[in-house]
Every structure is written in C-alpha cells, then in structure tokens.
Protein backbone atom coordinates (compact mmCIF):
# COMPACT_ATOMS: atom_id res chain seq x y z
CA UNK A 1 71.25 -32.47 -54.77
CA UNK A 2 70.64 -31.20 -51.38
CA UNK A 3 72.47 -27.90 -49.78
CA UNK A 4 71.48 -27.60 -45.95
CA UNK A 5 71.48 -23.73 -46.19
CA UNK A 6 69.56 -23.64 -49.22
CA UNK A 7 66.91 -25.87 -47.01
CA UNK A 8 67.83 -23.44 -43.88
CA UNK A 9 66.83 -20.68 -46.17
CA UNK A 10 63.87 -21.98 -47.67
CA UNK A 11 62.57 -22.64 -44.09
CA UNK A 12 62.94 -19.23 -42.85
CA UNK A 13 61.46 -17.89 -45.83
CA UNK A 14 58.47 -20.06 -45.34
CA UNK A 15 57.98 -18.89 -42.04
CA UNK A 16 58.38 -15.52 -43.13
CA UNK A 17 55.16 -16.05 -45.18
CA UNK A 18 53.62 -17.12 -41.74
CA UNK A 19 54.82 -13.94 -40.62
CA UNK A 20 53.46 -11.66 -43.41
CA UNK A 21 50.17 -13.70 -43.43
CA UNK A 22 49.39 -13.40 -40.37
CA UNK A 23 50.97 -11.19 -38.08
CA UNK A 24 48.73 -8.01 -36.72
CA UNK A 25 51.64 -5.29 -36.98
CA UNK A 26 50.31 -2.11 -38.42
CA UNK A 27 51.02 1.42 -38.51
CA UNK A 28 50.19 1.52 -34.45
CA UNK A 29 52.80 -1.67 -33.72
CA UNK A 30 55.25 -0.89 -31.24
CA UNK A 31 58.81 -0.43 -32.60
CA UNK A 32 60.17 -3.78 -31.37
CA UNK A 33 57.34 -5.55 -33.50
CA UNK A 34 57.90 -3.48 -36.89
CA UNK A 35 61.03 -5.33 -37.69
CA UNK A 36 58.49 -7.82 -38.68
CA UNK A 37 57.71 -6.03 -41.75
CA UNK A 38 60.75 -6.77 -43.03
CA UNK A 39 58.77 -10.10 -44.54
CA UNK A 40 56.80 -7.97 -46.65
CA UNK A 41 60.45 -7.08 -48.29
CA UNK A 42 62.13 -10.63 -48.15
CA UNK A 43 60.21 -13.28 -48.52
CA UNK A 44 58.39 -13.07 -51.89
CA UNK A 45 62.29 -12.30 -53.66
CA UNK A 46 64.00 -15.29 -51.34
CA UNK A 47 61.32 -17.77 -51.98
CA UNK A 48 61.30 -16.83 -55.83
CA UNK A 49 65.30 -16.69 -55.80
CA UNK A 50 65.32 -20.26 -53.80
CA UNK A 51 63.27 -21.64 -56.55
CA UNK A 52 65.70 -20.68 -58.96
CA UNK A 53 68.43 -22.13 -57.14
CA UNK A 54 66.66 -25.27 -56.81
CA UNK A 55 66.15 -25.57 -60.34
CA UNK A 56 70.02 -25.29 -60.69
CA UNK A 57 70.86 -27.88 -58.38
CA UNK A 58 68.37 -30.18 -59.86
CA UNK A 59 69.78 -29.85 -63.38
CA UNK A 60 73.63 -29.41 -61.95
CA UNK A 61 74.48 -32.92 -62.67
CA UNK A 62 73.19 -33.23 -66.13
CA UNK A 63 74.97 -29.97 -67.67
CA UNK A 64 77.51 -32.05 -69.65
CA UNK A 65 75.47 -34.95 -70.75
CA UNK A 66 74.55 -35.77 -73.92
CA UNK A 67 70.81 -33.74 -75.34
CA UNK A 68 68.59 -37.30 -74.46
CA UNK A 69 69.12 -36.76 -70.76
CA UNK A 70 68.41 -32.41 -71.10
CA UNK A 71 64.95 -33.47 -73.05
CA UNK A 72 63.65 -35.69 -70.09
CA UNK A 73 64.99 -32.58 -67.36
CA UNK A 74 62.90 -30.75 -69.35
CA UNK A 75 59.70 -32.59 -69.72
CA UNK A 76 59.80 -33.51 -65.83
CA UNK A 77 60.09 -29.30 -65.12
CA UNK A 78 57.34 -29.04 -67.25
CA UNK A 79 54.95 -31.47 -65.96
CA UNK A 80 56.46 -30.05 -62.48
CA UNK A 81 55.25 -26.49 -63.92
CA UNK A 82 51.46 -27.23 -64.83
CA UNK A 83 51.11 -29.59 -61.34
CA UNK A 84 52.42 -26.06 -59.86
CA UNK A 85 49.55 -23.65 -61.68
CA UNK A 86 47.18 -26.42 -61.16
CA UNK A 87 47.70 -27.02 -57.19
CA UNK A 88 47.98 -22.93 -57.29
CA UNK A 89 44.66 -22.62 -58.47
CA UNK A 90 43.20 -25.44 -56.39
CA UNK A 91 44.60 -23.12 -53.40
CA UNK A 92 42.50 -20.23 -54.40
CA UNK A 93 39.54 -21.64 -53.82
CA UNK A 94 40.50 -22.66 -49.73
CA UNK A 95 38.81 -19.54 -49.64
CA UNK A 96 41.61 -17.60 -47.23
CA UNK A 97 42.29 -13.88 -47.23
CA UNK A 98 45.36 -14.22 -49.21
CA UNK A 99 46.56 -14.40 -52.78
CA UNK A 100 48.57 -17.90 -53.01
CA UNK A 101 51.87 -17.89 -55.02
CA UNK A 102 52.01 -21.42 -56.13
CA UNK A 103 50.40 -20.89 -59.85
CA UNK A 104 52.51 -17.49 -60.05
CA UNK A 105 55.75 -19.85 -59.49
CA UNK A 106 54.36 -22.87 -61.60
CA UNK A 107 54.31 -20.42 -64.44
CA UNK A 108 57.69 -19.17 -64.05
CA UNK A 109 59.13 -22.84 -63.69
CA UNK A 110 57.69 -23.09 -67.31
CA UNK A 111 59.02 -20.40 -68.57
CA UNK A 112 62.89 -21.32 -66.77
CA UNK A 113 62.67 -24.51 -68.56
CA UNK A 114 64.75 -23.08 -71.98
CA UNK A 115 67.33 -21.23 -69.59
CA UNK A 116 67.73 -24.45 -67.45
CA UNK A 117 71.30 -25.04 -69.22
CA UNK A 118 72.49 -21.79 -70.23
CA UNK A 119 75.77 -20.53 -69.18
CA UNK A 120 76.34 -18.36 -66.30
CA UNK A 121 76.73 -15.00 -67.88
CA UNK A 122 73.61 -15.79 -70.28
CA UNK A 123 71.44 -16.32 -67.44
CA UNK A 124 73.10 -13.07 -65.49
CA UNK A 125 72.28 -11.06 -68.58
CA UNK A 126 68.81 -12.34 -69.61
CA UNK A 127 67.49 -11.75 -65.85
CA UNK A 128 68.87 -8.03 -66.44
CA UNK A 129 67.07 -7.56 -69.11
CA UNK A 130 64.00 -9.01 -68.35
CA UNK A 131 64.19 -6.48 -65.27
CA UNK A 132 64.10 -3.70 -66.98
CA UNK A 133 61.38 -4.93 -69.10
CA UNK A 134 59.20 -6.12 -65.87
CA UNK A 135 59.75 -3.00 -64.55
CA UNK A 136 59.17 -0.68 -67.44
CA UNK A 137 56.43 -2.64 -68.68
CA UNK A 138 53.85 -2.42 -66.09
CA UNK A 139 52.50 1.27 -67.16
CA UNK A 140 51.81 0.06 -70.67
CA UNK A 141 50.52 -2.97 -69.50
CA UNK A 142 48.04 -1.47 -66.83
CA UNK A 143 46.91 0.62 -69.49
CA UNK A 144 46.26 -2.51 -71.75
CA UNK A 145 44.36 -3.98 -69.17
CA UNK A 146 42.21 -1.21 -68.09
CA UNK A 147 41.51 -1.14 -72.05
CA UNK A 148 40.59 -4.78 -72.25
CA UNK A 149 38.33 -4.65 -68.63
CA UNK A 150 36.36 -1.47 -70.29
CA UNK A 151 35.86 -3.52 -73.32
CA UNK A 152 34.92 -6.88 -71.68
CA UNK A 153 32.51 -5.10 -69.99
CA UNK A 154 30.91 -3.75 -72.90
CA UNK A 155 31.29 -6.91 -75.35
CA UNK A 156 30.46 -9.58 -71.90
CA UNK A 157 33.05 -11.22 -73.78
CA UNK A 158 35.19 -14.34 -72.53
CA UNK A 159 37.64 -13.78 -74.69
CA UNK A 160 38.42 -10.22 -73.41
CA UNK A 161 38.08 -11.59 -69.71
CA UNK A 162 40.58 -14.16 -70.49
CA UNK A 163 42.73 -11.57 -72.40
CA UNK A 164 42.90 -9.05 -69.01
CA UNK A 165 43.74 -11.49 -66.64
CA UNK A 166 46.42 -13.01 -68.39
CA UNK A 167 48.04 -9.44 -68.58
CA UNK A 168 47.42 -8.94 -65.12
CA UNK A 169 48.78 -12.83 -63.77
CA UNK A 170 51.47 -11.88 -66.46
CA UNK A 171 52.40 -8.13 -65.71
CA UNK A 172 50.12 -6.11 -63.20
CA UNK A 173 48.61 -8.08 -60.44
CA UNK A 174 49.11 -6.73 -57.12
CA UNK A 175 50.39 -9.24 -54.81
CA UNK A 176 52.52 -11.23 -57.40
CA UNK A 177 53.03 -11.18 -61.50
CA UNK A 178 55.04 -13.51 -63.04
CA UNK A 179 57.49 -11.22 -64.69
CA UNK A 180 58.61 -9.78 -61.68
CA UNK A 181 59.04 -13.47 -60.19
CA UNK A 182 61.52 -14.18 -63.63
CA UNK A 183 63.76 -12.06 -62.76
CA UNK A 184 64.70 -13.33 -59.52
CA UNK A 185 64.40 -17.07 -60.30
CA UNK A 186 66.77 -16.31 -63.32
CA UNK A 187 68.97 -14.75 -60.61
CA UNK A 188 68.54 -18.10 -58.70
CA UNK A 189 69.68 -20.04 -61.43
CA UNK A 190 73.06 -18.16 -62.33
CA UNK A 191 73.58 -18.37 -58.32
CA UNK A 192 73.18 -21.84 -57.76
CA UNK A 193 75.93 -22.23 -60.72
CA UNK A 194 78.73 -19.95 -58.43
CA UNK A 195 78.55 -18.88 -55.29
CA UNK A 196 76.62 -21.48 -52.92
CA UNK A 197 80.38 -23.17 -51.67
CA UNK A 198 83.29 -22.11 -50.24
CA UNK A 199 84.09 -19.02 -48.05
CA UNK A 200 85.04 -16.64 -50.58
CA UNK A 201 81.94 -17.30 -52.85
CA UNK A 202 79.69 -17.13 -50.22
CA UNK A 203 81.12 -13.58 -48.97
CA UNK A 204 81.00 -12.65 -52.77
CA UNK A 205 77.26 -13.47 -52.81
CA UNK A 206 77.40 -11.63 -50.01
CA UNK A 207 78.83 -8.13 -51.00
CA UNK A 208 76.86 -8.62 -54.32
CA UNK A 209 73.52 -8.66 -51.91
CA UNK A 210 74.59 -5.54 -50.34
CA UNK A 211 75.85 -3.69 -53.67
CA UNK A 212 72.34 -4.59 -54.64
CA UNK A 213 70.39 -2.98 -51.85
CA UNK A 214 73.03 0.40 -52.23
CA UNK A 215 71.70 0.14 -56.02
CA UNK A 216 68.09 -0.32 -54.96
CA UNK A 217 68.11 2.82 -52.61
CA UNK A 218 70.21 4.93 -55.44
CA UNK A 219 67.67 4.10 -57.75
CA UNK A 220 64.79 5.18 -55.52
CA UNK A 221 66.15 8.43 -55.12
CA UNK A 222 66.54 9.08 -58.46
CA UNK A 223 62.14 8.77 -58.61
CA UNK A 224 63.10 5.78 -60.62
CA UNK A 225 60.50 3.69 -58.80
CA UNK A 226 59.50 3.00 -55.24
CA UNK A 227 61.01 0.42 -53.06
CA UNK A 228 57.34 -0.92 -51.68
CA UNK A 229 57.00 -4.53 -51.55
CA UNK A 230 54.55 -5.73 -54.86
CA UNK A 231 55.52 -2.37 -56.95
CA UNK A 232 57.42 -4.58 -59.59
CA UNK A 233 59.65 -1.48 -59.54
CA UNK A 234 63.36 -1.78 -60.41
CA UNK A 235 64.34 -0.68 -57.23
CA UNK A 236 61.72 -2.96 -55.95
CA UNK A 237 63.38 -5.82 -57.95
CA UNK A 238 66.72 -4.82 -57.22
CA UNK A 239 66.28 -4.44 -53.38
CA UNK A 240 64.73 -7.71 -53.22
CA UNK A 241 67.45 -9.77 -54.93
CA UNK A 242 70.16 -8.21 -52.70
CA UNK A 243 67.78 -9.31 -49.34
CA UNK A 244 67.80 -12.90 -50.85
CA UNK A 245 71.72 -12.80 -51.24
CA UNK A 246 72.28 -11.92 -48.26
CA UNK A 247 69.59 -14.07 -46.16
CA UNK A 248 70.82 -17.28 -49.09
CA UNK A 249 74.69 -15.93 -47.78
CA UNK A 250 73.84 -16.41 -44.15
CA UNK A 251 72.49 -19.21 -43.96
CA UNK A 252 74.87 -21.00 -46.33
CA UNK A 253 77.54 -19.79 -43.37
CA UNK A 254 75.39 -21.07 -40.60
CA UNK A 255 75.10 -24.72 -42.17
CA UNK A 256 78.82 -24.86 -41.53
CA UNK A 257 78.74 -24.04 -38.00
CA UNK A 258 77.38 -25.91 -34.54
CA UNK A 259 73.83 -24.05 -35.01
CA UNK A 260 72.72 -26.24 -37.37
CA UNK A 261 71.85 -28.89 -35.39
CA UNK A 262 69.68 -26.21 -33.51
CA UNK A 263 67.85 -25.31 -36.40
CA UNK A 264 67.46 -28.59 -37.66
CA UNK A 265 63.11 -28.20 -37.78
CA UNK A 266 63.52 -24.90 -39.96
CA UNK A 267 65.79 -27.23 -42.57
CA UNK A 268 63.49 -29.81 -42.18
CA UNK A 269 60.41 -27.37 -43.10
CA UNK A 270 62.40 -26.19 -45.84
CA UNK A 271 63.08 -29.32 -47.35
CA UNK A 272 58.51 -29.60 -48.17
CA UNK A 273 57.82 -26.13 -48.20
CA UNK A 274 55.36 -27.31 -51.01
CA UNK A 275 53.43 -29.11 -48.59
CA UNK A 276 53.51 -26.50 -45.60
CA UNK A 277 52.47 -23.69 -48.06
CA UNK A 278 49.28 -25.12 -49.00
CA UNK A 279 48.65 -26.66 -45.67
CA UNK A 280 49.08 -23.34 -44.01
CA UNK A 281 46.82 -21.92 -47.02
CA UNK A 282 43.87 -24.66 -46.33
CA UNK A 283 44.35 -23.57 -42.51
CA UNK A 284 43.70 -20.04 -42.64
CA UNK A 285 40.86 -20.75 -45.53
CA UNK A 286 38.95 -23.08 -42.95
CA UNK A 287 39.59 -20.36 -40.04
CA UNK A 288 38.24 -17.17 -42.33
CA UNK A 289 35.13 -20.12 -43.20
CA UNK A 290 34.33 -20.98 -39.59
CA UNK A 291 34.97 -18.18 -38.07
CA UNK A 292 34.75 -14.81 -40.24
CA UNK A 293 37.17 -13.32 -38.48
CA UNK A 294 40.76 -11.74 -39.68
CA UNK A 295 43.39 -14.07 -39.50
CA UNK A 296 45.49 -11.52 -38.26
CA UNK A 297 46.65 -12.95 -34.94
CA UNK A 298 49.60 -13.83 -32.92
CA UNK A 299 47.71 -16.32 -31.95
CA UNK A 300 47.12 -18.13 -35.30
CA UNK A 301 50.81 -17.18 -36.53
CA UNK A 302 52.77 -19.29 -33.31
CA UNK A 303 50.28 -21.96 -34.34
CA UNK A 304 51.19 -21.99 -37.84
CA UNK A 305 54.88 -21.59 -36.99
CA UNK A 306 55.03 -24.10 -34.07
CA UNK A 307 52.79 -26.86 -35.72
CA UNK A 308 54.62 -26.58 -39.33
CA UNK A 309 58.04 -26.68 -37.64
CA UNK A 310 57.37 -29.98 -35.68
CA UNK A 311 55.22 -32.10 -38.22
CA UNK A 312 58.66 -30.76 -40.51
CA UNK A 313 61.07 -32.45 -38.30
CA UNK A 314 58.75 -35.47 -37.27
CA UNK A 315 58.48 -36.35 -41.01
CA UNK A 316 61.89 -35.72 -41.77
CA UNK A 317 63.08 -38.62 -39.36
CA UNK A 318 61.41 -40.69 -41.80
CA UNK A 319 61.14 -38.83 -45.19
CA UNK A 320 63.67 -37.01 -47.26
CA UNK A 321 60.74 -35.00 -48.32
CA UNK A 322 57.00 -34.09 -47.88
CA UNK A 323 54.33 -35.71 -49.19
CA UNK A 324 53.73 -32.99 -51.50
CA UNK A 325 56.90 -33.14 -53.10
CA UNK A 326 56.87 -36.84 -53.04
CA UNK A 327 53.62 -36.34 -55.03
CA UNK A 328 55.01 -33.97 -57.87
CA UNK A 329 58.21 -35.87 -58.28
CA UNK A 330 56.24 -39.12 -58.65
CA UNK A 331 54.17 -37.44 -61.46
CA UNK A 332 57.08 -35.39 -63.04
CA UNK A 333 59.72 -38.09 -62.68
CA UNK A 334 58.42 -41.59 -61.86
CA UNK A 335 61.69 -43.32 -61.45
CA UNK A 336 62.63 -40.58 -59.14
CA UNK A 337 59.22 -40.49 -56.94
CA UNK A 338 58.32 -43.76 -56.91
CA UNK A 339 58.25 -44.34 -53.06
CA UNK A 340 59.40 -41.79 -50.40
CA UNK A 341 63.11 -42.21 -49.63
CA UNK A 342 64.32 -42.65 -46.05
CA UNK A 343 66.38 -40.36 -44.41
C-alpha cells in the first residue's frame, strides 16, 4: 500500500542525507546557509520513523487474517532484514567518508518483526520504554565496551573484538546504534496504524510532533541529556520523533493539494530510496578514491540532488519501484517481486 506523502516524505528525507553528506556549512557558513543543519536533526529520526511506517502499511492488510498469512509477513521481513545488513555492509566498503545506515536499519527491521501486529497502544508503550532504556543505557554500555576493547587488546582475541562491536552497532556507535533507531521505527509503526488520513489525524500527528519537541527542549534543560544529533539522548530521541511528525504531517497535507504534481520527482525518489542511498554511497566512495579530496561541496551535493531526482522520475514512468527494491522484494517475496510492475 502506497501513501503519496509517505513517498513525498521519504524523498525529502533522502535528499536531506544529500544535504548532511555533503554540504560544506560549518561554523563560518553564513546565516542563510545554517538552516541546512537542520538535516543533521531530521533526517536520521524521519528516515528511521518512515521505515516504521512502511512496515505498517505493508502488514496493514493482513492484521485480521488468519496466523498462516502473519508467518509468511514475517519470514519475507526477515529475509528483507539480513538482505538490509548484508547490502549495509557491502556499502562500507565503497570506501566513502561516511558511515552508511542500511545494516543499522536491516537490524532494526529484524528486530520489528515480533511487534509487526501488535496493537496500537502496545507498540506506543514498548517504543517508550525502549527509550528510556536506549537512552539510559549508553553510559553502562560505553563502559562495557571500553572494558571489552582493553581486554581484546590484551587477549588479541576475536571473540572480544566481536563482543565490542556488537555493543557498539547495538548501543554506542557514533553516527547510528540500533537502539536508538527502535525507538523511532516502533513510533513509525503505531503511526502508520492512526494518524496518516484524514484532516483531524493528520493535525493530531501534528500537535503530537510539536508537544514532542516542547518535551525535548524541557528535558534538555533539566541536564537530562543534550539535544545534539547522534547523542542517543532522550531529548535527542524525543526531539527527533516530534521533527518526523511534523515533516510526515506536512507532507501528508501537501499530497492533497495542487503541489503535488510539482513535486512529483521527490515522490518518485522516495518511492527507491533503497536504490538512491547506495547509489549516492558508491558515488561519493569513487569521488573520495579518484580524487582524495572532501566530498564536501556544493558542487557534488546539486549533482547528487539533481541526478537522483531525474533518474527517480524517469524510472518511475515505467517502474512502480527501483531496481533495488524490485531486487529485495523478489528475494523476500517472490510472488510479489517477480517482474517490475508498471506504473
């Protein structure tokens, strides 16, 4: 089940990775250029949230049928999980100055597979409480690593290796951990359940976004975390869920409205942001390998932007979806992937 504003979304979150990738704005930007920044904040939460969602309107029509049908949703989320870590560590080696995403997110698919028919409330209340886990968690689990990283380098043992950067994919990287990302795909899920129809759930999603953020900034004055991007604080976690229901809010309105057919190459590149993400990941890992150079330009960002935005809408005049996702729904569902459909 497609939702244009959920693919409206997903396309400006996409090229708000572009954005945060690639853009030069420091310290030193001009004001006018800062705003930019704000994809340091938004993207990682929307993208996460968006996956969430899509889970939920994957599994939507199934919710009532009998346990047969819920067994095969599963196994095909699974298989959609490990192609996920797989393709996500595949990406690491393109060799560009960034830390990919993909195996962070193929993880958390797994782990949404047991919630992927829970009731609204459950899902509301588990991604609560794994928040205040993520969040509380990562002292201890810092500690733990810095213990097992000592120790491995005592012992040279694999085992202790393997044991460290588990904790840290699981609870302490920098750029991304995958109990941070839990909490707002869980969040994803109980949305895509309520509030992605109708006026009056959209402007609820809405105020909920912005109670959020008033929550977030309460929280950070009360020292109980900072609200940097990648802390995997709970104002952290907080602030970023209420930027994803509001950006998931407005663009849900827009879909209704005569813009839509303007923006009709950012819902196209949302609809295979698979396929863009690891084709804009192979581009700046063959830039840093030719040339050596940052891939901090404006230069290589309206590339990136422009190119991804018009091979989007080219394919999409064919192809309900990118050959990526063509690819994983072939191997996770056969019957489903079996040939690209036409739009």
């Amino acid at each position: 089940m497609r939702i244009t504003g959920v693919d409206l979304a997903r396309g400006f979150a996409l090229l708000g990775v572009f954005v945060a990738h690639t853009a030069p704005i420091g310290p030193g930007s001009p004001p006018t250029l800062r705003w930019l920044t704000i994809a340091d904040h938004a993207t990682t939460p929307l993208f996460t949230v968006l996956l969430g969602v899509s889970a939920g309107l994957a599994t939507r029509r199934v919710l009532e049928t009998p346990g047969g049908v819920r067994i095969a949703v599963r196994r095909a989320f699974s298989i959609r999980g490990v192609l996920l870590v797989v393709l996500g560590l595949l990406a690491g080696l393109a060799g560009a100055m960034v830390i990919p995403i993909v195996h962070y997110l193929g993880a958390v698919t797994l782990l949404l597979v047991p919630a992927l028919f829970l009731r609204t409330r459950w899902l509301v209340l588990l991604s609560g409480a794994c928040l205040i886990l993520s969040a509380f968690a990562i002292g201890p689990a810092t500690t733990l690593r810095a213990a097992l990283v000592r120790e491995a380098a005592l012992a040279d043992s694999w085992g202790l290796d393997l044991a460290q950067t588990l904790v840290g994919f699981f609870a302490t990287d920098y750029g991304y951990r995958v109990s941070t990302l839990l909490v707002w795909a869980l969040a994803g899920l109980a949305i895509s359940r309520v509030a992605l129809t109708g006026r009056r759930r959209l402007l609820a999603l809405g105020s909920t976004g912005v109670v959020l953020l008033c929550a977030a900034v309460a929280a950070s004055t009360m020292t109980l975390g900072t609200l940097e991007p990648h802390s995997g604080s709970a104002p952290e976690l907080l602030k970023g869920l209420g930027l994803a229901c509001l950006a998931i809010t407005v663009c849900c309105g827009l879909a209704s409205t005569p813009v839509i057919r303007a923006l009709t190459p950012v819902t196209a590149l949302g609809s295979m942001t698979l396929t863009f993400y690891l084709a804009h990941i192979a581009a700046l890992g063959l830039w840093t390998r030719l040339t050596g150079m940052s891939d901090d330009k404006w230069s290589i960002l309206l590339a990136l932007s422009v190119g991804s935005l018009l091979a989007a809408w080219l394919i999409r005049r064919r192809w309900r979806r990118g050959p990526m996702e063509w690819l994983i729904a072939l191997a996770a569902s056969p019957r489903l992937g079996r040939r690209p459909a036409p739009a």
